[in-house]
C-alpha atoms as a PDB file:
ATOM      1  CA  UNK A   1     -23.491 160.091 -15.623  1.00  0.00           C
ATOM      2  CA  UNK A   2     -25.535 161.713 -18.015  1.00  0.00           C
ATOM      3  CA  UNK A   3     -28.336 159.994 -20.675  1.00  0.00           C
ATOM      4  CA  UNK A   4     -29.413 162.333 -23.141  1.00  0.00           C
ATOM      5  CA  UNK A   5     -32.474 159.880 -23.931  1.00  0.00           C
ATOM      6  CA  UNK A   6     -34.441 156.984 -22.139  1.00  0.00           C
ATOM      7  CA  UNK A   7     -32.933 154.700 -24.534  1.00  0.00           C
ATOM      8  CA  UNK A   8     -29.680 155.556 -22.959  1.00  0.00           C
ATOM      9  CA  UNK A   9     -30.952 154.981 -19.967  1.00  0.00           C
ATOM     10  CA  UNK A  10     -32.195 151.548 -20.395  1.00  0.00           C
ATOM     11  CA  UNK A  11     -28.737 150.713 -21.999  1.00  0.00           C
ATOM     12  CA  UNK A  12     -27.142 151.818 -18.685  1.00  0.00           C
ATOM     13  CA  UNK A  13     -23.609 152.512 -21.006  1.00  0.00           C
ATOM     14  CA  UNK A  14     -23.751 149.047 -22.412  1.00  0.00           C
ATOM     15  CA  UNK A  15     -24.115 147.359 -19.219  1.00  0.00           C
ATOM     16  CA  UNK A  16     -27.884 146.646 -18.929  1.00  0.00           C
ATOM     17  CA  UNK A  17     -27.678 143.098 -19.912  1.00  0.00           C
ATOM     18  CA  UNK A  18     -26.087 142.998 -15.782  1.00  0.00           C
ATOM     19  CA  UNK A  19     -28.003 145.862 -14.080  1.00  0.00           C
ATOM     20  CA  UNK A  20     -31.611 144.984 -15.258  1.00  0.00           C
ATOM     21  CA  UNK A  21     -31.707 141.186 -14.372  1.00  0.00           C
ATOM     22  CA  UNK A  22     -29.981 142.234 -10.801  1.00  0.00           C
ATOM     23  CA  UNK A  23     -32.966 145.016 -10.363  1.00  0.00           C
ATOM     24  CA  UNK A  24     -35.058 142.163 -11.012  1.00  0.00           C
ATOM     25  CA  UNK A  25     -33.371 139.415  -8.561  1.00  0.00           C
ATOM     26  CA  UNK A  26     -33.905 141.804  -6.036  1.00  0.00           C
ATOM     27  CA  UNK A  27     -37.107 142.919  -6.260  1.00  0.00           C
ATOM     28  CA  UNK A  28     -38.186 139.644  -6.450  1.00  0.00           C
ATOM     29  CA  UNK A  29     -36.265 138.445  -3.758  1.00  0.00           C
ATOM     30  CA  UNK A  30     -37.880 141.189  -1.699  1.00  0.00           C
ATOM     31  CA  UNK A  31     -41.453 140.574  -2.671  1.00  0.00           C
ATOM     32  CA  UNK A  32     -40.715 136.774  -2.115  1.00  0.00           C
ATOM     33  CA  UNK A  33     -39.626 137.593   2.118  1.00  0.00           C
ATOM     34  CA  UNK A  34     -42.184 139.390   1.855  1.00  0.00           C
ATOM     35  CA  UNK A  35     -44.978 137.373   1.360  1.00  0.00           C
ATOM     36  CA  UNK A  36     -42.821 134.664   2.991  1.00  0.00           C
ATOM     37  CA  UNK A  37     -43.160 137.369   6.302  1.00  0.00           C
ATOM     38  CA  UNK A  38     -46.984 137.572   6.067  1.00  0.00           C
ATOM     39  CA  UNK A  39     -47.696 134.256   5.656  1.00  0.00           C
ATOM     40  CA  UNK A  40     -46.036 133.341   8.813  1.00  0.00           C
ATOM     41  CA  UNK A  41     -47.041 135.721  10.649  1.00  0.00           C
ATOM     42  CA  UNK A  42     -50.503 134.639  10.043  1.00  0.00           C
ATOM     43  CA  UNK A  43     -49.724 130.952  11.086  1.00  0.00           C
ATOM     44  CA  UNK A  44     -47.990 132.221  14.294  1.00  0.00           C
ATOM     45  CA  UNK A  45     -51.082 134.709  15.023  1.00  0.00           C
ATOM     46  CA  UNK A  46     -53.398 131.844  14.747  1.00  0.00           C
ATOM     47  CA  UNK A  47     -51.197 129.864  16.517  1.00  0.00           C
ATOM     48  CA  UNK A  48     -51.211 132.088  19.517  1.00  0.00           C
ATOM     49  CA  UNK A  49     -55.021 132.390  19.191  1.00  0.00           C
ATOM     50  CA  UNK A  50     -55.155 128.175  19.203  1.00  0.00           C
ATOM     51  CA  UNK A  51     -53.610 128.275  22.000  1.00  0.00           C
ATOM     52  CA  UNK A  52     -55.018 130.855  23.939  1.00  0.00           C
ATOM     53  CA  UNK A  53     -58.822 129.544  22.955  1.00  0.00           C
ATOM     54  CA  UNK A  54     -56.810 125.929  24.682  1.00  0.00           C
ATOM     55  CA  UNK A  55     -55.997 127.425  28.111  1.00  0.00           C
ATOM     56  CA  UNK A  56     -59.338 129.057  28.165  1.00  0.00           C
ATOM     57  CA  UNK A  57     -60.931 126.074  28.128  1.00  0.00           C
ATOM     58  CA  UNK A  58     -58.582 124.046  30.629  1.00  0.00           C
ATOM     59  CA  UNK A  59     -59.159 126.986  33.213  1.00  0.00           C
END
């Protein structure tokens, strides 16, 4: 398909109310996981540290 100007573009051939809200969805969605990701990979890295620091001190 071919846009001859950005306003085109954005209009995606009439069907931008549908493609720029699902752009949206989905980059947010994928931002979301991954913060969602990081966050628990810090609780399960300090986690594993707890417990590590726990059988230290029981040996």
């Amino acid at each position: 398909m071919y846009w001859s100007s950005l306003g085109d573009f954005l209009a995606m051939g009439g069907h931008a109310a549908f493609v720029w809200p699902s752009f949206a969805i989905a980059l947010l969605l994928l931002l979301g996981l991954g913060l969602q990701s990081r966050l628990a990979m810090r609780a399960a890295e300090r986690e594993h540290a707890e417990a590590k620091h726990e059988a230290g001190r029981d040996a």
